[in-house]
Protein backbone atom coordinates (compact mmCIF):
# COMPACT_ATOMS: atom_id res chain seq x y z
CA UNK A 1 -2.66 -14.97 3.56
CA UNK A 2 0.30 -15.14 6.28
CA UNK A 3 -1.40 -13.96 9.22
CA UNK A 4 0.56 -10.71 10.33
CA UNK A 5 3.51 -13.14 10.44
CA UNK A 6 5.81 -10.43 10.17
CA UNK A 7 4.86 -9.28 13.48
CA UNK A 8 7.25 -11.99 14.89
CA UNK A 9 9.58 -9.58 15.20
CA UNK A 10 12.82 -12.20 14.48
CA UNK A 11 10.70 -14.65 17.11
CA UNK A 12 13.68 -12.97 20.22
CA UNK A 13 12.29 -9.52 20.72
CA UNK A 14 8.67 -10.95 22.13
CA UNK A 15 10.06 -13.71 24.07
CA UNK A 16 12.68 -11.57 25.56
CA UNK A 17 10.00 -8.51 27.20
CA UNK A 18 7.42 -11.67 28.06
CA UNK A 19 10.28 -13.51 29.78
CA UNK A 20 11.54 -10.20 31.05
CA UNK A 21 8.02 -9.43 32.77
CA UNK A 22 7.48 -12.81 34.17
CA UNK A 23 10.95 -12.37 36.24
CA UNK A 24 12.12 -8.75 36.76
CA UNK A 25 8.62 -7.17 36.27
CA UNK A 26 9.42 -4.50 38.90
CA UNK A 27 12.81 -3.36 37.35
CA UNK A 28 11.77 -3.77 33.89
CA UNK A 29 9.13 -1.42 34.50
CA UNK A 30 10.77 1.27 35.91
CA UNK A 31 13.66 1.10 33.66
CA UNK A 32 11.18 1.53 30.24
CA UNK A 33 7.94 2.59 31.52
CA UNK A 34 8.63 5.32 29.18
CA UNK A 35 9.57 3.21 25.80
CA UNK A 36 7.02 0.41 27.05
CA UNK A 37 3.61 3.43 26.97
CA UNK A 38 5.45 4.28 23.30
CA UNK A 39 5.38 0.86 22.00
CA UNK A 40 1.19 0.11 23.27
CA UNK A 41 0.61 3.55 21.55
CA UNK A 42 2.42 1.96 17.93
CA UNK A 43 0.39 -1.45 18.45
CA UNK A 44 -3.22 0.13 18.88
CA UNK A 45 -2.10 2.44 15.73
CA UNK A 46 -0.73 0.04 13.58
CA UNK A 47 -4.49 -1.65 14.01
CA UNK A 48 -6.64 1.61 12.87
CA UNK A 49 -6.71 3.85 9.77
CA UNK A 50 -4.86 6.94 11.21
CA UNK A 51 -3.70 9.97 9.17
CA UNK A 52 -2.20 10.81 5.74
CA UNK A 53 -0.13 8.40 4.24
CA UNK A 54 -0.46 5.98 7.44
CA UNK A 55 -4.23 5.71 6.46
CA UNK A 56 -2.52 2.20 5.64
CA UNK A 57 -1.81 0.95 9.23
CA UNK A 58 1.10 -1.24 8.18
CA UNK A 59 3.37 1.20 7.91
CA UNK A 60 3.85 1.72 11.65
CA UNK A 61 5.36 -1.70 11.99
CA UNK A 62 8.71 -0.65 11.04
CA UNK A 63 8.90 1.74 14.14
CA UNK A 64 6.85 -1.31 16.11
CA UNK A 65 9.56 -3.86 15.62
CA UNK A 66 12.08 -0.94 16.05
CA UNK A 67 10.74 -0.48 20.08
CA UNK A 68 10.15 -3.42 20.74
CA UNK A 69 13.66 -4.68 19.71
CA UNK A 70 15.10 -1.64 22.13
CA UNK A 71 12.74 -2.89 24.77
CA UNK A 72 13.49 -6.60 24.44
CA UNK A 73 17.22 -5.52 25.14
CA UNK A 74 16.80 -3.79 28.15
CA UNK A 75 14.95 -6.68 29.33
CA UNK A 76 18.11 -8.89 28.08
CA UNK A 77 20.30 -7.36 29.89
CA UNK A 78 19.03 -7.99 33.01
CA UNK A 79 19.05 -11.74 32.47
CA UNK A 80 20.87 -13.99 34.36
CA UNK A 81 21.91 -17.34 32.99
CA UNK A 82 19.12 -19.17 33.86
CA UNK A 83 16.61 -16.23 33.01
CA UNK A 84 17.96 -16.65 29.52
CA UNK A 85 17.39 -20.25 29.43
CA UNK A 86 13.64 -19.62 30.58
CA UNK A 87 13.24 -16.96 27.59
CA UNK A 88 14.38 -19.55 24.88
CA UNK A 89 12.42 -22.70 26.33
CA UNK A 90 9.33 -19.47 26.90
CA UNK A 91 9.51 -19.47 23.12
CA UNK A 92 9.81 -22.43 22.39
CA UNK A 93 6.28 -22.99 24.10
CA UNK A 94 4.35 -20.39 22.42
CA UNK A 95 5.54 -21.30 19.22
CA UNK A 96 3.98 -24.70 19.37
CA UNK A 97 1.05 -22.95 21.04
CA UNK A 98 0.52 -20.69 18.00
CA UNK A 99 1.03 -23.41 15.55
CA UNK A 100 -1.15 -25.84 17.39
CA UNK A 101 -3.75 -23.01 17.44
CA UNK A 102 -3.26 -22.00 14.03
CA UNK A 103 -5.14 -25.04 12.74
CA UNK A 104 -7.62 -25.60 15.39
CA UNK A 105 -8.67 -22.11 14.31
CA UNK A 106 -8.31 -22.78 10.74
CA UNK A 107 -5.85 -19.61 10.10
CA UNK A 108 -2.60 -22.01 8.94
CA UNK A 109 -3.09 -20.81 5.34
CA UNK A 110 -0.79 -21.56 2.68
CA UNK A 111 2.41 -20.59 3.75
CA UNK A 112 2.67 -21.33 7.31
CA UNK A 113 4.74 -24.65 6.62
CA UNK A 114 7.70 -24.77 5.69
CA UNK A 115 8.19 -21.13 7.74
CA UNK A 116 7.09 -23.07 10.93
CA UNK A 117 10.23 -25.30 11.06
CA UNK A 118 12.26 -22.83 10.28
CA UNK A 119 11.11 -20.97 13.62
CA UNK A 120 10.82 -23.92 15.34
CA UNK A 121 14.53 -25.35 14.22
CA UNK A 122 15.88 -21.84 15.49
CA UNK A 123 13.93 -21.96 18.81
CA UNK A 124 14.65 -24.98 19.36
CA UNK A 125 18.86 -24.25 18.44
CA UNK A 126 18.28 -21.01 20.48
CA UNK A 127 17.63 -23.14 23.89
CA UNK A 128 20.52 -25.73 23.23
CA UNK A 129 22.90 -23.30 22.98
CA UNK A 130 21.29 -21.88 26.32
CA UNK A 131 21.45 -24.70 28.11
CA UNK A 132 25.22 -25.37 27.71
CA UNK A 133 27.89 -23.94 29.88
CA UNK A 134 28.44 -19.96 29.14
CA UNK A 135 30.28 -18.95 26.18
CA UNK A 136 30.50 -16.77 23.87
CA UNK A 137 27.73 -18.07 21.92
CA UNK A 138 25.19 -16.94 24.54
CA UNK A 139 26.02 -13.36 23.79
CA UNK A 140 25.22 -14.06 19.71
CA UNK A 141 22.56 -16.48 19.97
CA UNK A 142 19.96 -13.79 20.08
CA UNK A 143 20.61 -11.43 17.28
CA UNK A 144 21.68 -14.57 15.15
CA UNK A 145 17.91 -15.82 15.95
CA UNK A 146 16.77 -12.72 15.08
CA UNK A 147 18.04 -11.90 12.03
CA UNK A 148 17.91 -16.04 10.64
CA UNK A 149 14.21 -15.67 11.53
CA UNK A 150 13.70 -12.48 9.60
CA UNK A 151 15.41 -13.68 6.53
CA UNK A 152 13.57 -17.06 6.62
CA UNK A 153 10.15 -14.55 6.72
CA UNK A 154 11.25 -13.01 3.74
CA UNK A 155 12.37 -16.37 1.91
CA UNK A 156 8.98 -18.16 2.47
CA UNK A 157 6.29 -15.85 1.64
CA UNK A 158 5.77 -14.39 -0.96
CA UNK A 159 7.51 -10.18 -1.31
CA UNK A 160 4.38 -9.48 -3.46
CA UNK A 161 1.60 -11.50 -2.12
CA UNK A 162 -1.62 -9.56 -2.96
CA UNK A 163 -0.14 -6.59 -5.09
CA UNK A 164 -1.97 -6.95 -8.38
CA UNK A 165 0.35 -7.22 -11.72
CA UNK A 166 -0.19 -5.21 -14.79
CA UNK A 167 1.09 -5.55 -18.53
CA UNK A 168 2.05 -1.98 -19.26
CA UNK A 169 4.07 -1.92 -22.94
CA UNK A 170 6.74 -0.13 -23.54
CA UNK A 171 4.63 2.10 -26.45
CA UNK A 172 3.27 3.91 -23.05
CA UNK A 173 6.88 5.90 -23.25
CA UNK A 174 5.34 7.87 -26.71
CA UNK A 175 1.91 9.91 -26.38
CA UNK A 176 0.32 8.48 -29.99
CA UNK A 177 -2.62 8.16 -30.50
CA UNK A 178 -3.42 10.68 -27.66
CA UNK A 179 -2.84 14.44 -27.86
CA UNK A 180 -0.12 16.18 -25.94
CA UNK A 181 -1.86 19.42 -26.04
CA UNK A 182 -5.33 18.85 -24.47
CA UNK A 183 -5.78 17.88 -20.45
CA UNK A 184 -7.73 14.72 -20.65
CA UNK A 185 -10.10 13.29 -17.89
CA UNK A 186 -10.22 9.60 -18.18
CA UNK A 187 -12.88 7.17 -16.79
CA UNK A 188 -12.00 3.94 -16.29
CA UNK A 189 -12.95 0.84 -13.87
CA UNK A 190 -10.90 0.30 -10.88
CA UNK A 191 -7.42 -0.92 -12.30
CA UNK A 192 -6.70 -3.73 -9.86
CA UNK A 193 -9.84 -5.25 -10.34
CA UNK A 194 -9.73 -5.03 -14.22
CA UNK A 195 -6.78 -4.65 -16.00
CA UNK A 196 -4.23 -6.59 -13.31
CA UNK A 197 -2.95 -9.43 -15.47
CA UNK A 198 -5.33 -12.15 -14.55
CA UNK A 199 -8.24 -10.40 -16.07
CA UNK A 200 -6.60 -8.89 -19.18
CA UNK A 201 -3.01 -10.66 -19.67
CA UNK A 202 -2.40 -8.53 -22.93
CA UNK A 203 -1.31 -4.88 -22.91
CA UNK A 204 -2.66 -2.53 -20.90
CA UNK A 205 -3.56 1.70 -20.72
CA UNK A 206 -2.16 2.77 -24.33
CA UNK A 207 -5.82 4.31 -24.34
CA UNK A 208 -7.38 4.87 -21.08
CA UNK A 209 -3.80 5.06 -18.95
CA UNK A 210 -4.35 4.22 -15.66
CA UNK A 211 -2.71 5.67 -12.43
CA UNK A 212 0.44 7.83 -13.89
CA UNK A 213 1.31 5.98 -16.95
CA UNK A 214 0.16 9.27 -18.62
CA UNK A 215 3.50 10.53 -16.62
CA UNK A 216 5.49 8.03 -18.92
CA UNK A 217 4.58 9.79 -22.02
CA UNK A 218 4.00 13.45 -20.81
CA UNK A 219 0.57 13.47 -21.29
CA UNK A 220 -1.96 15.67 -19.11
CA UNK A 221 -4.43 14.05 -17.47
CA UNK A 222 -6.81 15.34 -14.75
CA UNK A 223 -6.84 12.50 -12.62
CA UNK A 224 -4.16 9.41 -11.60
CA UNK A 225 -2.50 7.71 -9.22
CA UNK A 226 -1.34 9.07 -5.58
CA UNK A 227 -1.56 7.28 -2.35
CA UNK A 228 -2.73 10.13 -0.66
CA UNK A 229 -5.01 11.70 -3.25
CA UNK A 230 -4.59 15.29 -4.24
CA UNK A 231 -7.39 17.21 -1.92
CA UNK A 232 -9.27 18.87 -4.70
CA UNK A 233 -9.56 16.52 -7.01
CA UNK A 234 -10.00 13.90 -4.60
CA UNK A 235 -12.64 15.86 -3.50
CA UNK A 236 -14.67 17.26 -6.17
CA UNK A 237 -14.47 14.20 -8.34
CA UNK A 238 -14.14 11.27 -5.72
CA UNK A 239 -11.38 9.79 -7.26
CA UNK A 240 -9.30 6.61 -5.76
CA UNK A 241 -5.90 5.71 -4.96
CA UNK A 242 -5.39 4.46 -8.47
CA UNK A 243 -7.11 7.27 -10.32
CA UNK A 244 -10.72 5.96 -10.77
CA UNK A 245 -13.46 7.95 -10.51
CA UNK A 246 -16.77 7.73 -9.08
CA UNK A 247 -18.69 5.96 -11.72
CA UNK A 248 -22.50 7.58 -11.12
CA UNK A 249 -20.31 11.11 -10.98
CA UNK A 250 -18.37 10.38 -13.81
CA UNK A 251 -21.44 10.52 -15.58
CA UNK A 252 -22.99 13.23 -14.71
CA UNK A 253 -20.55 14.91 -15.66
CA UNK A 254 -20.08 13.98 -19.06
CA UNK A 255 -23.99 14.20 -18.94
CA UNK A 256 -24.50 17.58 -17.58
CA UNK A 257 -20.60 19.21 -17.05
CA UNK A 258 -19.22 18.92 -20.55
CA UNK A 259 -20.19 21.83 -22.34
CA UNK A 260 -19.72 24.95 -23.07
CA UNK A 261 -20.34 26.44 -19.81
CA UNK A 262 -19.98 23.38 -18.09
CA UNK A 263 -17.26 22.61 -15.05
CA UNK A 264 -14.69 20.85 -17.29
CA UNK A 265 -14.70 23.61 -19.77
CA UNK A 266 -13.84 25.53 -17.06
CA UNK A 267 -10.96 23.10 -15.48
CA UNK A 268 -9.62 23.41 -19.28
CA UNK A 269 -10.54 19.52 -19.83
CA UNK A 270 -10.84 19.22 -23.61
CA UNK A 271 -10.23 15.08 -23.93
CA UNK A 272 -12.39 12.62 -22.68
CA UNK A 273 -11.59 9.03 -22.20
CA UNK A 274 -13.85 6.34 -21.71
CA UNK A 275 -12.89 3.03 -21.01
CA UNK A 276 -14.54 0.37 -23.27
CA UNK A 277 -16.59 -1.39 -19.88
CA UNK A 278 -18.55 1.75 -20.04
CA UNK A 279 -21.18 3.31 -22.76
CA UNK A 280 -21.73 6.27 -21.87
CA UNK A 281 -20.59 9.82 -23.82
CA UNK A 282 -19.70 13.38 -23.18
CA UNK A 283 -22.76 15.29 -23.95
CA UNK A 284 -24.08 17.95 -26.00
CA UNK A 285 -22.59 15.71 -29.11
CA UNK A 286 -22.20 18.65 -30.74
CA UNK A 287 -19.63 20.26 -28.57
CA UNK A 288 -17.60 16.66 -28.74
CA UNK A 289 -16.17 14.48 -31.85
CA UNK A 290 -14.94 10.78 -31.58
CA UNK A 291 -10.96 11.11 -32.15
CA UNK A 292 -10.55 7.22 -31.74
CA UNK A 293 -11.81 4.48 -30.88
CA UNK A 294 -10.20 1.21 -29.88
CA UNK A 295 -11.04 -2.64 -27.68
CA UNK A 296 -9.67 -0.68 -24.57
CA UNK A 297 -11.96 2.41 -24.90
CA UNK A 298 -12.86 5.59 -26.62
CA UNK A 299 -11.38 8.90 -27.02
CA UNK A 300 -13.57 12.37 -27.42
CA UNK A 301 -11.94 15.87 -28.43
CA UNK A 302 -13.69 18.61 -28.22
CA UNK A 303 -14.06 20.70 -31.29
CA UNK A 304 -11.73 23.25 -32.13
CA UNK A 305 -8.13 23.58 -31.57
CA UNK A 306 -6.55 22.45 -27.63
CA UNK A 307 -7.84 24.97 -24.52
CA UNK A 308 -4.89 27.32 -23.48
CA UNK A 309 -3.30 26.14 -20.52
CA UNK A 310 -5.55 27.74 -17.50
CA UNK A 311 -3.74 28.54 -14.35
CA UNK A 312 -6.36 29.37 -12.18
CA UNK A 313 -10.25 28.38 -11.71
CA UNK A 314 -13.18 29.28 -9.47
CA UNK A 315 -15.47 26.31 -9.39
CA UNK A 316 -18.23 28.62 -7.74
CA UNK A 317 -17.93 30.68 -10.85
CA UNK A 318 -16.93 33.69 -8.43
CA UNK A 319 -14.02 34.61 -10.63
CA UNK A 320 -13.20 34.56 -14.31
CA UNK A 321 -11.05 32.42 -15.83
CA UNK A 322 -7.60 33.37 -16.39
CA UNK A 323 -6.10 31.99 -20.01
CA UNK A 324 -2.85 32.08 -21.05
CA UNK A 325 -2.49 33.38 -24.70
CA UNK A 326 1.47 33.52 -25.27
């Protein structure tokens, strides 16, 4: 919704290294080749999926902004008066070339006004103050900019835009009406979609708990939230960022996993949870009683008392299962 405006870097930083190029390209060069190859290398990763928990490209803007604020100094400080002038009146240009082209390409969105007079107001004090005989203002101009430009950023848009909202109680803090004692496996749709507060404005996850709220009340639960996803469970049950599973693999394995000799008898998974926007059940119904059953979902024990906690499993079936009995 703001078009990557945060990429503006404090609007200085960009106009500095453009202006710095246009009139000491040679010296510029050789004096950050080095930091210049570093900061292409952040820019084409900050636009891909890379590795870990920078599968979210957005992260490497921090250490973007960081280089190219080091850069745009070096280039700074080989400004002469008039060099300085041409890198505020530079920016003043391509802000009215960005704005001009943000509606003839119909990516203005919401929020660009009132954040474009703020920039332009400060480009446009940035090159006054340039223009008039040299004082000490010159030497603060630019990091005044800069950080003026980076607070008005954070004052016009929105410091949550597209984060979803949920209405989690406090009653998530006590376990009731689940079990402590059994490891449950819950199946639910994917949370943002579902239970964010537009969809379902009343409380949320005293049943199913999605992502960690099981944490809250130190229940067990097989699967939750984590940004990078644990590797085996991410793996063998396809899980999401918020704890989902796969839904066609979910059922399977309530269809064909849930018995006796079935995979999550093996993991130790003795609660099942299934959230109310789905109908099917752990299967044999024998093995499996309804505990409760409420709008947000149902809840299955097996029969019998809680499985001892297991502390390690072959899913190959390879090795037997080690149980703890005291």
């Amino acid at each position: 919704p703001h078009g990557a405006t945060e990429l503006a870097c404090g609007l200085v930083p960009p106009a500095a290294l453009l202006a710095g190029f246009v009139a000491n390209a040679r010296a510029l060069w050789k004096r950050i080749r080095w930091e210049l190859v570093l900061l292409s290398l952040i820019f084409i990763l900050a636009m891909i999926p890379t590795a870990g928990v920078f599968r979210w490209s957005f992260r490497w803007l921090p250490l973007f902004h960081l280089v190219l604020a080091l850069c745009a100094a070096e280039a700074s400080a080989l400004f002469s008066a008039k060099q300085r002038r041409f890198a505020a009146a530079l920016m003043l240009v391509l802000m009215l070339v960005f704005i001009i082209a943000s509606f003839l390409l119909r990516t203005a969105g919401d929020q660009l006004f009132p954040l474009a007079w703020f920039y332009l107001g400060l480009v446009f004090a940035w090159a006054v103050i340039e223009s008039l005989p040299s004082n000490f203002l010159h030497e603060w101009t630019p990091a005044a900019v800069t950080f003026a430009a980076l607070l008005a950023t954070y004052l016009c848009l929105s410091t949550n835009c597209g984060v979803p909202k949920y209405n989690l109680a406090q009653s998530l803090l006590k376990p009731q009406p689940l079990d402590p004692q059994r490891l449950y496996f819950s199946v639910y749709p994917p949370p943002e979609n579902f239970y964010r507060v537009e969809a379902k404005p009343g409380p949320v996850g005293q049943i199913v708990r999605p992502g960690s709220t099981s944490m809250w009340a130190g229940l067990r639960f097989l699967n939750g939230y984590s940004p990078i996803r644990p590797a085996g469970v991410a793996r063998e049950f396809v899980s999401a960022i918020h704890g989902e599973v796969d839904l066609s693999l979910a059922e399977w394995l309530l269809q064909q996993q849930a018995g006796e000799e079935g995979l999550l008898k093996r993991i130790g998974i003795d609660g099942i949870i299934v959230a109310r926007e789905f109908n099917f059940a752990p299967q044999p119904a024998g093995e499996w009683e309804l505990a409760i059953e409420s709008d947000e979902g149902r809840v299955f024990h097996r029969r019998g008392n809680a499985i001892a906690t297991v502390r390690s499993v072959n899913f190959f079936g390879q090795n037997s299962v080690a149980h703890v009995s005291d």
